[in-house]
N, C-alpha and C. Protein backbone atom coordinates (compact mmCIF):
# COMPACT_ATOMS: atom_id res chain seq x y z
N UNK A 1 -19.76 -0.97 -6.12
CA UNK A 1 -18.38 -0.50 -5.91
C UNK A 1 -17.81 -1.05 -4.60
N UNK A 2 -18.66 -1.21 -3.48
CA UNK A 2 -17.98 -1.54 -2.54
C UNK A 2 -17.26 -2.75 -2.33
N UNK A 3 -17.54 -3.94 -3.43
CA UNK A 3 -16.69 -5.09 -3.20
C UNK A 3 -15.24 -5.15 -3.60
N UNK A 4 -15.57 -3.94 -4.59
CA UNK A 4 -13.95 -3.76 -5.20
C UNK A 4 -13.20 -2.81 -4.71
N UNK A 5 -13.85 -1.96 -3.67
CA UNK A 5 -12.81 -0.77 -3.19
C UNK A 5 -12.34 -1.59 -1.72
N UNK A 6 -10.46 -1.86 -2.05
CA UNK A 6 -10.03 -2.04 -1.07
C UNK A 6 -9.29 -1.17 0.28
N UNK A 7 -9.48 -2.20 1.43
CA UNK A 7 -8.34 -1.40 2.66
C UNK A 7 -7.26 -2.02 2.70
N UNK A 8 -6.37 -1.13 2.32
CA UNK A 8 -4.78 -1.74 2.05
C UNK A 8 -4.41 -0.90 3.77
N UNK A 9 -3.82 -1.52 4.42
CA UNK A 9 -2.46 -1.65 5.67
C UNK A 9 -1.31 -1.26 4.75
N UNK A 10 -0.34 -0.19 5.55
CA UNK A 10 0.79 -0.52 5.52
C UNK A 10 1.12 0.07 6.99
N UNK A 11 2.02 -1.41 6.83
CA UNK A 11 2.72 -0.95 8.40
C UNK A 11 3.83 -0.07 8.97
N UNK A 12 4.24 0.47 9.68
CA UNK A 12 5.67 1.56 9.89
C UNK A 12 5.80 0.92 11.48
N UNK A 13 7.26 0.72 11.82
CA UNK A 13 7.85 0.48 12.68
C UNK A 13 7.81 1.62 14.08
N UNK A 14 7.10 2.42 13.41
CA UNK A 14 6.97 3.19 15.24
C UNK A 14 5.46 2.72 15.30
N UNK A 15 4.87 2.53 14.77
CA UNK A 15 3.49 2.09 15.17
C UNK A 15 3.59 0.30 15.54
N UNK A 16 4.26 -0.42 14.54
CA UNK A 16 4.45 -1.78 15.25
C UNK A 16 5.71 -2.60 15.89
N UNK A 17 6.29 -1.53 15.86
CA UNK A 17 8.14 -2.01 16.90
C UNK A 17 9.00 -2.94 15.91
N UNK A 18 9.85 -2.93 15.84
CA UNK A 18 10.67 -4.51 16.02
C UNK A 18 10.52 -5.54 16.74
N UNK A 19 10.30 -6.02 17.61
CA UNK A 19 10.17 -6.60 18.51
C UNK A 19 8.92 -7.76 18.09
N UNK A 20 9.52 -8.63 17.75
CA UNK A 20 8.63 -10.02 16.99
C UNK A 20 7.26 -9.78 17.71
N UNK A 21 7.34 -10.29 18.99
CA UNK A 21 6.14 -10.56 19.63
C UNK A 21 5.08 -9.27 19.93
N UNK A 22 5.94 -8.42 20.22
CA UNK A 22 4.62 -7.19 19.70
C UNK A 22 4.28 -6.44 18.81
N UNK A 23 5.22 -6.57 17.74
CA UNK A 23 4.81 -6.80 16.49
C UNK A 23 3.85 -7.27 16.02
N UNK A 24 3.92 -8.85 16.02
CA UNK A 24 2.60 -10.20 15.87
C UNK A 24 1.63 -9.88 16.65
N UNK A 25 1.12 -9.31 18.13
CA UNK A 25 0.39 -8.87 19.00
C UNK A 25 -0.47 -7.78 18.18
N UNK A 26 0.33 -6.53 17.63
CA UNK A 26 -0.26 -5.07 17.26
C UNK A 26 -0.90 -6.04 15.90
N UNK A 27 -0.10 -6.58 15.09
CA UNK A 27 -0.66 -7.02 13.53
C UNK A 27 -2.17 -7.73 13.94
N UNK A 28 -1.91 -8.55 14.88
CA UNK A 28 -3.34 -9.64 14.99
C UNK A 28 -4.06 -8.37 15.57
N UNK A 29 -3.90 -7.73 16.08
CA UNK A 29 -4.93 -6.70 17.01
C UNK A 29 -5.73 -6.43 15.09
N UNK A 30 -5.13 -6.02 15.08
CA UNK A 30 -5.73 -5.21 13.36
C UNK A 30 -6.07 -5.41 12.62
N UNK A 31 -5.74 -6.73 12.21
CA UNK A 31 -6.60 -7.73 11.49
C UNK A 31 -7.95 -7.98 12.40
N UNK A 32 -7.65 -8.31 13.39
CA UNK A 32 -9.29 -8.38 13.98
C UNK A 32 -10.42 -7.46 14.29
N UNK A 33 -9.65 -6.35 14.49
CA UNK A 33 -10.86 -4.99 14.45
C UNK A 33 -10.71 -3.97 13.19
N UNK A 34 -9.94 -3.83 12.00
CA UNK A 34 -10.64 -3.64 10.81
C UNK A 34 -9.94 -4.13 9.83
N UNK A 35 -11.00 -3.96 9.08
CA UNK A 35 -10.96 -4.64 7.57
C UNK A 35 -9.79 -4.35 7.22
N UNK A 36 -9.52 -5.23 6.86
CA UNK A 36 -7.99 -4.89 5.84
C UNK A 36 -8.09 -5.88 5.13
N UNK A 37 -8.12 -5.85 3.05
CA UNK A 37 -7.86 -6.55 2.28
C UNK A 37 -6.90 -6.85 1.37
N UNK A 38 -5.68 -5.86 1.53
CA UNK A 38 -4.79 -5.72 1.54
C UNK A 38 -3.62 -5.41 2.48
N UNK A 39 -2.09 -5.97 2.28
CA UNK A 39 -1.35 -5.80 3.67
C UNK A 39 -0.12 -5.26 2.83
N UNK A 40 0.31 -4.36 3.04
CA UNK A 40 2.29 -4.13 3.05
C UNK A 40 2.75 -3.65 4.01
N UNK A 41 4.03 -4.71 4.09
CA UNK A 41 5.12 -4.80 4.96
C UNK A 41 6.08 -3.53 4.87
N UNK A 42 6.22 -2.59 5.64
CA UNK A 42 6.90 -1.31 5.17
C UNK A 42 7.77 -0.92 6.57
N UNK A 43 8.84 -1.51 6.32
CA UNK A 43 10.06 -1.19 7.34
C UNK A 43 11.63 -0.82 6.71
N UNK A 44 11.74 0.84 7.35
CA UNK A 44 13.38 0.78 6.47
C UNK A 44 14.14 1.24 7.10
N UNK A 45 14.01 0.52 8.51
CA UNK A 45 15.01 0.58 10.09
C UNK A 45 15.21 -0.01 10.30
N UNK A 46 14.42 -1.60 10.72
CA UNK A 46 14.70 -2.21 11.75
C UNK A 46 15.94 -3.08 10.83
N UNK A 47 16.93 -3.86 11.86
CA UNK A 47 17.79 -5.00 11.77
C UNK A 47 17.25 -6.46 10.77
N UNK A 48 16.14 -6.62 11.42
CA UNK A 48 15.50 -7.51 11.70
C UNK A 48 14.35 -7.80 10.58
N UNK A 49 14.54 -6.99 9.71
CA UNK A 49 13.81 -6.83 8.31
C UNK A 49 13.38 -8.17 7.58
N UNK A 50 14.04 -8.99 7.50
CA UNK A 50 13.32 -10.75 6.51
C UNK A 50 12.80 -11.16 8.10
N UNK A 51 13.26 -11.27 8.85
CA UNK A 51 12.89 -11.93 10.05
C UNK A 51 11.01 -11.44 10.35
N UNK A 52 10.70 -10.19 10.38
CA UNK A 52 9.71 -10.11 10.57
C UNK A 52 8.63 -9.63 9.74
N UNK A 53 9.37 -9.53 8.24
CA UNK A 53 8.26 -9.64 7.03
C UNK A 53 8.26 -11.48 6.62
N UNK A 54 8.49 -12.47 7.06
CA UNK A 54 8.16 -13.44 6.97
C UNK A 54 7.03 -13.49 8.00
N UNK A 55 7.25 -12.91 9.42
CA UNK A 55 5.93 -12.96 10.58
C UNK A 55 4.89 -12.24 9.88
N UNK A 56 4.89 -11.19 9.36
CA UNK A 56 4.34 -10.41 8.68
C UNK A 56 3.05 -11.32 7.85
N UNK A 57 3.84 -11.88 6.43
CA UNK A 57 3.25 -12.70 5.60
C UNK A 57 2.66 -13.48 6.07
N UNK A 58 3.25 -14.23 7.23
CA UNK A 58 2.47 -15.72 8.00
C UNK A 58 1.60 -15.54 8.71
N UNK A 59 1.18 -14.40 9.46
CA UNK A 59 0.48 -13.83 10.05
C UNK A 59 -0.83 -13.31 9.44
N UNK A 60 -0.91 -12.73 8.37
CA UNK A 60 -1.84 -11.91 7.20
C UNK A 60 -2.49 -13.25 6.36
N UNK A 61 -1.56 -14.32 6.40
CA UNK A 61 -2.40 -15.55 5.68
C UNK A 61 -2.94 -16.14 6.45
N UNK A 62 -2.40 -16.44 7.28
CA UNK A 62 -3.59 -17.14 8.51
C UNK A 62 -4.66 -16.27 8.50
N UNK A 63 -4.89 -14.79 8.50
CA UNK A 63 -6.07 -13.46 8.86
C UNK A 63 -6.76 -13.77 6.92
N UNK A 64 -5.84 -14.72 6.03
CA UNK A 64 -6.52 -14.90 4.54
C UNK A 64 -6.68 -12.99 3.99
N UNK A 65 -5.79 -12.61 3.99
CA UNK A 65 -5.57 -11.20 3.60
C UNK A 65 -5.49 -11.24 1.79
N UNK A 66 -6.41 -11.20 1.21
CA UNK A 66 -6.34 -11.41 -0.17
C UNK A 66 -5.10 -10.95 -0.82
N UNK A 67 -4.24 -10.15 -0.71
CA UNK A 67 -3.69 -9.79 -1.26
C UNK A 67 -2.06 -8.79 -0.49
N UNK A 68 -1.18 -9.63 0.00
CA UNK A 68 0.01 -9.56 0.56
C UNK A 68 1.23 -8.80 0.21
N UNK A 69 1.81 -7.47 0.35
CA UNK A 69 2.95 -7.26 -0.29
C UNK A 69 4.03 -7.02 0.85
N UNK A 70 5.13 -6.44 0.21
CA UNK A 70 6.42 -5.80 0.56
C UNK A 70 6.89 -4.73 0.03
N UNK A 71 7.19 -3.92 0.65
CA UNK A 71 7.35 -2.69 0.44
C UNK A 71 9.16 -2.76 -0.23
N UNK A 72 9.28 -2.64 -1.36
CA UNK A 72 10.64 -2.69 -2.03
C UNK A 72 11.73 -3.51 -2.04
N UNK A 73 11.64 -4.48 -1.69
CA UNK A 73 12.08 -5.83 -1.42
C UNK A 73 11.73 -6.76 -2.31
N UNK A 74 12.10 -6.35 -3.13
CA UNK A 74 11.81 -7.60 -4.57
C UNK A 74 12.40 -9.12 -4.51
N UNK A 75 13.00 -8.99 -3.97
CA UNK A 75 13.98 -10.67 -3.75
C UNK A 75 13.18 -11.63 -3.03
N UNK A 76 13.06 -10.77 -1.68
CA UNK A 76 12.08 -11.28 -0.34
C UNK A 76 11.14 -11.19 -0.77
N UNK A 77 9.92 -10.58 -1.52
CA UNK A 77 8.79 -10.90 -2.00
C UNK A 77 8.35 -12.02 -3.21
N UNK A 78 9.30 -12.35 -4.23
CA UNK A 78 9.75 -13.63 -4.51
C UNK A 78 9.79 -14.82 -3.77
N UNK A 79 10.87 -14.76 -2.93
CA UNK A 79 11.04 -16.23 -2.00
C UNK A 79 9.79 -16.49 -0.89
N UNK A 80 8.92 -15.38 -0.75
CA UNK A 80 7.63 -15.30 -0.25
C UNK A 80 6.80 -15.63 -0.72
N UNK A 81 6.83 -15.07 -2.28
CA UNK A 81 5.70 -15.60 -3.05
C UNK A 81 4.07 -14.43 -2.77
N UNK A 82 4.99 -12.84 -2.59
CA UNK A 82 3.67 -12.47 -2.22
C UNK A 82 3.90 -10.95 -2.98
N UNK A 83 3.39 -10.15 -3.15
CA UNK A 83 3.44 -8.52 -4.10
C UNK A 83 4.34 -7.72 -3.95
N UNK A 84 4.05 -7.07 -4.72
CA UNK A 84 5.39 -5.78 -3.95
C UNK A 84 4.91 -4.31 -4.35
N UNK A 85 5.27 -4.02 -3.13
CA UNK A 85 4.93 -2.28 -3.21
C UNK A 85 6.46 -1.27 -3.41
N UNK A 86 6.77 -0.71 -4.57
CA UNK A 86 7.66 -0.02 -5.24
C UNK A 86 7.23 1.09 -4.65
N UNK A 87 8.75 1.65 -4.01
CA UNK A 87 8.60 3.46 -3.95
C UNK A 87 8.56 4.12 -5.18
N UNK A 88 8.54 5.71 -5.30
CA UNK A 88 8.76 6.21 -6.23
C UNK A 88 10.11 6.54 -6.81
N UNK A 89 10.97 5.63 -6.34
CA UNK A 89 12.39 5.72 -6.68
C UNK A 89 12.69 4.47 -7.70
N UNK A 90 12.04 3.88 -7.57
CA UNK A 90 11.75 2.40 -8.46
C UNK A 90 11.25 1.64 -9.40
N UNK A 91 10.92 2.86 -10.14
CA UNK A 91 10.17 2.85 -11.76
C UNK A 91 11.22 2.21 -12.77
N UNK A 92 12.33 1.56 -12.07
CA UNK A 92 12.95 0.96 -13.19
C UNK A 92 13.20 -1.09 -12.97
N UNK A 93 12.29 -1.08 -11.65
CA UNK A 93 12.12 -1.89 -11.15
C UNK A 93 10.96 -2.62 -11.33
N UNK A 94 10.07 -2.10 -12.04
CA UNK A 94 8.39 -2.54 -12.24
C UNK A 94 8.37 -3.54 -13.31
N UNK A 95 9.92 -3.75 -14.57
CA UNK A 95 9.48 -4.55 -15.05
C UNK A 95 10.18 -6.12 -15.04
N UNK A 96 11.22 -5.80 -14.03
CA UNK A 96 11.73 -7.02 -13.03
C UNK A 96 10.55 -7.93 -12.37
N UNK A 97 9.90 -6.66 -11.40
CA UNK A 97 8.72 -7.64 -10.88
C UNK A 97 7.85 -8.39 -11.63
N UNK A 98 7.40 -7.91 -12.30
CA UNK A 98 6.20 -8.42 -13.81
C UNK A 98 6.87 -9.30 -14.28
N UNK A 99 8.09 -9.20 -14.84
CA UNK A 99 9.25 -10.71 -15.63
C UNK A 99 9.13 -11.97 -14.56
N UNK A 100 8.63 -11.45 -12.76
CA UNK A 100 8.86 -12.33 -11.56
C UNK A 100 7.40 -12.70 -11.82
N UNK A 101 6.39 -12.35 -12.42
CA UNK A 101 4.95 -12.65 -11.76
C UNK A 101 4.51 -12.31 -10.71
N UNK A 102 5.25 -11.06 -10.39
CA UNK A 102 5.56 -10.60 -8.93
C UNK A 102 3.71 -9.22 -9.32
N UNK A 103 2.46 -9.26 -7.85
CA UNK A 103 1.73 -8.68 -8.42
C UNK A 103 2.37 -6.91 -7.66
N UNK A 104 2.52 -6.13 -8.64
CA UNK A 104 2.86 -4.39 -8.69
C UNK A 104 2.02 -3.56 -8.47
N UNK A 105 2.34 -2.69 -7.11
CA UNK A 105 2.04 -1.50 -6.78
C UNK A 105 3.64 -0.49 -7.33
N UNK A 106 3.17 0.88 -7.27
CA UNK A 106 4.40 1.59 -7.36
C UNK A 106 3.68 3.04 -7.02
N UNK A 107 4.28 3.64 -6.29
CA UNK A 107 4.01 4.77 -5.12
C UNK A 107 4.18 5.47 -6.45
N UNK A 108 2.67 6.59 -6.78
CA UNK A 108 3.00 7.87 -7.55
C UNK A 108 2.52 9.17 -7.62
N UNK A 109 3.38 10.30 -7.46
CA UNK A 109 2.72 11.73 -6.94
C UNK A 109 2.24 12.66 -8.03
N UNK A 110 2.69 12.36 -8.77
CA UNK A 110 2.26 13.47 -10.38
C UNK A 110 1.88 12.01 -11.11
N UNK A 111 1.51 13.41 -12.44
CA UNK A 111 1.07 12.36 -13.85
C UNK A 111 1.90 12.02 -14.16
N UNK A 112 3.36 12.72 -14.30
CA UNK A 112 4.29 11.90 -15.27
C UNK A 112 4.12 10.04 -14.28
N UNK A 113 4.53 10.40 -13.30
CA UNK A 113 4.93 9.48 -12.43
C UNK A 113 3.64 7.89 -13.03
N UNK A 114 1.99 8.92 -13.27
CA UNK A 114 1.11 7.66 -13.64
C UNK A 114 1.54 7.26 -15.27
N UNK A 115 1.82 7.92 -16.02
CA UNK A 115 2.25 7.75 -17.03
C UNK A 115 3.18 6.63 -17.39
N UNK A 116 4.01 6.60 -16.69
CA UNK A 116 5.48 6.13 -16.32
C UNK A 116 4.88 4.56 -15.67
N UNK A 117 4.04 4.56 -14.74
CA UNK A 117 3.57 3.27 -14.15
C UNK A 117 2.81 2.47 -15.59
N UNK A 118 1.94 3.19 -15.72
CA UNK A 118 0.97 2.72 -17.03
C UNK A 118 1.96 1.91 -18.22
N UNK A 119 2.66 2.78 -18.79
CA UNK A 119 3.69 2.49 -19.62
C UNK A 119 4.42 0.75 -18.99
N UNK A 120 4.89 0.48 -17.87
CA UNK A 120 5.45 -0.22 -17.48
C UNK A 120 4.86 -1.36 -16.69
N UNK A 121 3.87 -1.70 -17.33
CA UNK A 121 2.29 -2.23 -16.96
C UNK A 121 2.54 -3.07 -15.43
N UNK A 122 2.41 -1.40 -14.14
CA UNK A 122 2.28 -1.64 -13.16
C UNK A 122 0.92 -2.46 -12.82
N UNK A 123 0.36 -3.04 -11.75
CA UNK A 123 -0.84 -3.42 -11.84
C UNK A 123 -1.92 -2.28 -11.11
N UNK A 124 -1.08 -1.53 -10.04
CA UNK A 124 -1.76 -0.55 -9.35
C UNK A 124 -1.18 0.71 -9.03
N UNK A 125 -1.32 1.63 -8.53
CA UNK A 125 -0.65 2.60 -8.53
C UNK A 125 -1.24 2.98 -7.17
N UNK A 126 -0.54 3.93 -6.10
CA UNK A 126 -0.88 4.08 -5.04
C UNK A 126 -0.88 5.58 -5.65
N UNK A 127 -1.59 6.63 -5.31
CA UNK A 127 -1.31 8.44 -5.41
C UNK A 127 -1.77 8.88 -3.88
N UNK A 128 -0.39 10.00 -3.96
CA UNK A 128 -0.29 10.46 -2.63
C UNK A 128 0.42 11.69 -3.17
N UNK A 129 0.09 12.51 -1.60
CA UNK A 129 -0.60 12.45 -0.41
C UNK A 129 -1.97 13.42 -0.76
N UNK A 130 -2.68 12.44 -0.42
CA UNK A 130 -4.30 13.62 -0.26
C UNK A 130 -4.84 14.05 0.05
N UNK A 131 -4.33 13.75 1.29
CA UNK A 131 -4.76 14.99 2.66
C UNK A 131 -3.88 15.20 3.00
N UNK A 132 -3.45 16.20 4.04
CA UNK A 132 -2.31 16.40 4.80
C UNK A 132 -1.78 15.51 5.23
N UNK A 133 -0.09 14.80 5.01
CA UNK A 133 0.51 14.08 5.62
C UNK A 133 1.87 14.76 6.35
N UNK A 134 2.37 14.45 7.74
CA UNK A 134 3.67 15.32 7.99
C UNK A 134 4.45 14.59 6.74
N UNK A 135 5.45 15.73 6.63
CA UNK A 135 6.55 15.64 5.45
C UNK A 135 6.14 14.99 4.74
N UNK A 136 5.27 15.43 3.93
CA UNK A 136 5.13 14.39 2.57
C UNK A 136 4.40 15.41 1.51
N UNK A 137 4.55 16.84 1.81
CA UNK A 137 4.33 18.14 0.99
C UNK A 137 2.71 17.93 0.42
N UNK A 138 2.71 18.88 -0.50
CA UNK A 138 1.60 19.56 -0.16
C UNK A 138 -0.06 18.50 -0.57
N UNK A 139 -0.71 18.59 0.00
CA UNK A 139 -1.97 17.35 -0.35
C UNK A 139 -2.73 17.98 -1.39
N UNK A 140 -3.07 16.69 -2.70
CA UNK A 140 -3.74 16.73 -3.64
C UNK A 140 -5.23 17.20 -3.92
N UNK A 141 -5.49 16.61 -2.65
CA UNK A 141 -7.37 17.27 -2.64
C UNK A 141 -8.27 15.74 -3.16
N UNK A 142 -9.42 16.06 -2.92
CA UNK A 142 -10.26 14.65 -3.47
C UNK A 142 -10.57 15.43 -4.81
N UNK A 143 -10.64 16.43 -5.45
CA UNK A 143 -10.68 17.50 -6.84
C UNK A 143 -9.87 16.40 -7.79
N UNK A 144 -8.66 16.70 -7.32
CA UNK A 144 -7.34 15.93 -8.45
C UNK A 144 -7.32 14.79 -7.80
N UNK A 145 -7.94 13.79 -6.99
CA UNK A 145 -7.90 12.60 -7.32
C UNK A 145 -9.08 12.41 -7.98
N UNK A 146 -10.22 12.69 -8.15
CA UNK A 146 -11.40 12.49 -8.95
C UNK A 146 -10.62 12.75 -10.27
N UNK A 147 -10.41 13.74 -10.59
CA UNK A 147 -10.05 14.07 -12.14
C UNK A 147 -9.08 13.16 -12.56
N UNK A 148 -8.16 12.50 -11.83
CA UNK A 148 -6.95 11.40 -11.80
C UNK A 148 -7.88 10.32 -12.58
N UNK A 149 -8.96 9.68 -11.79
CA UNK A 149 -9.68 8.42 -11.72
C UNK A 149 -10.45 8.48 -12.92
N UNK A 150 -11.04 10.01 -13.32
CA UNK A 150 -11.42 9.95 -14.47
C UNK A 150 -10.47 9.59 -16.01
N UNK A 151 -9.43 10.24 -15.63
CA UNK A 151 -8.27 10.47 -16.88
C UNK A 151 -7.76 8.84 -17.15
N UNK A 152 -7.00 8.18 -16.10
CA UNK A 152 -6.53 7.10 -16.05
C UNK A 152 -7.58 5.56 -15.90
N UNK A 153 -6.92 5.06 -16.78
CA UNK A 153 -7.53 3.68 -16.48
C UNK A 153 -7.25 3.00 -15.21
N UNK A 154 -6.11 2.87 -15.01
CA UNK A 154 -5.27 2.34 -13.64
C UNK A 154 -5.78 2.54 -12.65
N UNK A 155 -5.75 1.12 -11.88
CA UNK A 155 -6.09 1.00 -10.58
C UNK A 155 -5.46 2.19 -9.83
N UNK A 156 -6.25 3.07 -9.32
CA UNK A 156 -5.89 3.82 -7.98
C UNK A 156 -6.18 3.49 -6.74
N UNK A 157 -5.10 3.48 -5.61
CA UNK A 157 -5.18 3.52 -4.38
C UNK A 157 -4.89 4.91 -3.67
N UNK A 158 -6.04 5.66 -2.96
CA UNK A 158 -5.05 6.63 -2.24
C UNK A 158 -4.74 6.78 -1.08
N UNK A 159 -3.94 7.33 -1.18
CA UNK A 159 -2.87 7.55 0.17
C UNK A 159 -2.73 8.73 0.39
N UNK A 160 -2.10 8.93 1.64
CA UNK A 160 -1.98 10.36 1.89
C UNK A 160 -2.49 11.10 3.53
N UNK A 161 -2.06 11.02 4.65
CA UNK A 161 -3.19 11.65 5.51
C UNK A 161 -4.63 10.94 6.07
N UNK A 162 -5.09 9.63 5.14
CA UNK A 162 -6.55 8.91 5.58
C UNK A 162 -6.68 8.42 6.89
N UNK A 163 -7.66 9.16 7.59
CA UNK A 163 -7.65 8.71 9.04
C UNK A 163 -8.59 8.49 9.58
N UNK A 164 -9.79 8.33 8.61
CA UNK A 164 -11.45 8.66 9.06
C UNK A 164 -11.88 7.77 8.53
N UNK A 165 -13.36 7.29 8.72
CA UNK A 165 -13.81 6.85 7.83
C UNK A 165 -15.15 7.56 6.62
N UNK A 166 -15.33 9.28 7.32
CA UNK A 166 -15.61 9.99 6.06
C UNK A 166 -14.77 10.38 5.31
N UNK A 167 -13.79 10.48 5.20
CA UNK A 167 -11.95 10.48 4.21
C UNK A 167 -12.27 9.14 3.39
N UNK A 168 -12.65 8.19 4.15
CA UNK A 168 -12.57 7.00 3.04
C UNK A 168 -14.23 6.90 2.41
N UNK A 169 -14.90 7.57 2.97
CA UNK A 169 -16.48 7.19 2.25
C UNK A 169 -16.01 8.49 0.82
N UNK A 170 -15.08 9.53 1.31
CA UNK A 170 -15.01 10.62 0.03
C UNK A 170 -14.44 10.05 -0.55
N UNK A 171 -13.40 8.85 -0.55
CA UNK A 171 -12.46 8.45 -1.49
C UNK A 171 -13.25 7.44 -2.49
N UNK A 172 -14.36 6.82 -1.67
CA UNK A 172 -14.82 5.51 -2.04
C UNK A 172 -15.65 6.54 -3.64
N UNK A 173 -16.09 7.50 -3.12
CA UNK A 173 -17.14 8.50 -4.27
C UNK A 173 -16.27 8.64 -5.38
N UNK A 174 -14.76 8.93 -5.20
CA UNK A 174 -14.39 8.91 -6.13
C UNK A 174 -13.89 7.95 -7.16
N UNK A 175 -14.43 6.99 -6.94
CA UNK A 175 -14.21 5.43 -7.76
C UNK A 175 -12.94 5.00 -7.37
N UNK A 176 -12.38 5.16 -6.46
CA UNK A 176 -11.16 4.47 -6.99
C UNK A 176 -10.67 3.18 -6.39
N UNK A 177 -10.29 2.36 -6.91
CA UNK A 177 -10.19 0.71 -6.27
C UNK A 177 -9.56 0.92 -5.01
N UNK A 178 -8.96 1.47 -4.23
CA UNK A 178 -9.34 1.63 -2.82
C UNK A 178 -8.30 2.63 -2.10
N UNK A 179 -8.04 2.54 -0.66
CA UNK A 179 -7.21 3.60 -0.32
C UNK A 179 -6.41 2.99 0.82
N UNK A 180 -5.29 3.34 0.78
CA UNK A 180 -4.48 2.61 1.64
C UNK A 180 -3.96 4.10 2.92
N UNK A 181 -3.33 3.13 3.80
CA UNK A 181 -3.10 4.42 4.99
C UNK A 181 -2.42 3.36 6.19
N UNK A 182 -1.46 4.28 6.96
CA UNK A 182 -0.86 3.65 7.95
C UNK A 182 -1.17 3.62 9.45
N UNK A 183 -1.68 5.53 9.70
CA UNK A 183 -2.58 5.66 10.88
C UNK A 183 -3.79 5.25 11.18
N UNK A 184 -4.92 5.09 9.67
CA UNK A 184 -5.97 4.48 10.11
C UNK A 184 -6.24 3.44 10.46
N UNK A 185 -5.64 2.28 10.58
CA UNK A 185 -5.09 0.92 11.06
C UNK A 185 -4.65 0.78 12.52
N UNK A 186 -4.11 1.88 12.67
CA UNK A 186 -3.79 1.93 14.26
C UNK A 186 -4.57 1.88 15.41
């Protein structure tokens, strides 16, 4: 299991600024002290948004990051040529990307929501939150993500609160192709 359970990055702008150069500074820091085999670009402040998910991308390929996205930016992940990570507002968007060859994540908190991905042959599904996250209501438990992983075929990633690395050895138990997180990267 361990070759296939990935560490997905996503990044947030109070942890890596606007600011190109320390931006590129915090990203290389993180790529070099942990694993990350997955990357999304996740900014929905700054100005400066194509400007530094292109640093983003160019940055993560030089680090050979198997597997590159963008967080809802379907256009820019196109002219990039790299994945895309769909909120849960964007289930009508999953089969744009797929028509793009574009490879699909799509953020989902209930079953309907996996249902709904499955149906619209996302490639992965992120489920959140599973531990306590601020504002992001109430956490799932590793209980209902096990029972998730059992029920569904679909790639699961979870999310949610992961800040440890016994959080991710419990996640790893529960089979699921891997777990993504924004603080544990930091």
């Amino acid at each position: 299991m361990e070759d296939t359970f990935n560490y997905y990055l996503i990044t947030d702008p109070k942890y890596y600024t606007n600011n190109k150069k320390i931006f590129k500074e915090k990203l290389e820091k993180t790529l070099k002290t942990k694993r990350v085999d997955m990357a999304c670009f996740r900014d929905k402040e700054s100005s400066n948004y194509e400007e530094l998910a292109e640093l983003f991308f160019n940055t993560c390929k030089k680090f050979n990051i198997k597997q590159i996205l963008l967080n809802e930016n379907i256009k820019l992940a196109q002219k990039l040529n790299c994945g895309i990570h769909l909120t849960s507002k964007q289930f009508d968007k999953i089969k744009f990307a797929k028509e793009a060859n574009l490879f699909t994540i799509i953020s989902c908190h209930n079953e309907e929501d996996i249902k709904k991905a499955i149906l619209s042959k996302a490639d992965v599904i992120t489920y959140s939150p599973i531990f306590d996250t601020p504002n992001k209501g109430e956490a799932k438990g590793l209980a209902k993500l096990e029972e998730i992983n059992k029920k569904y075929t679909i790639k699961i990633i979870a999310l949610g609160g992961i800040i440890n690395d016994l959080q991710i050895e419990q996640i790893k138990a529960s089979k699921n192709y891997g777990f993504a997180s924004i603080r544990y990267f930091v």
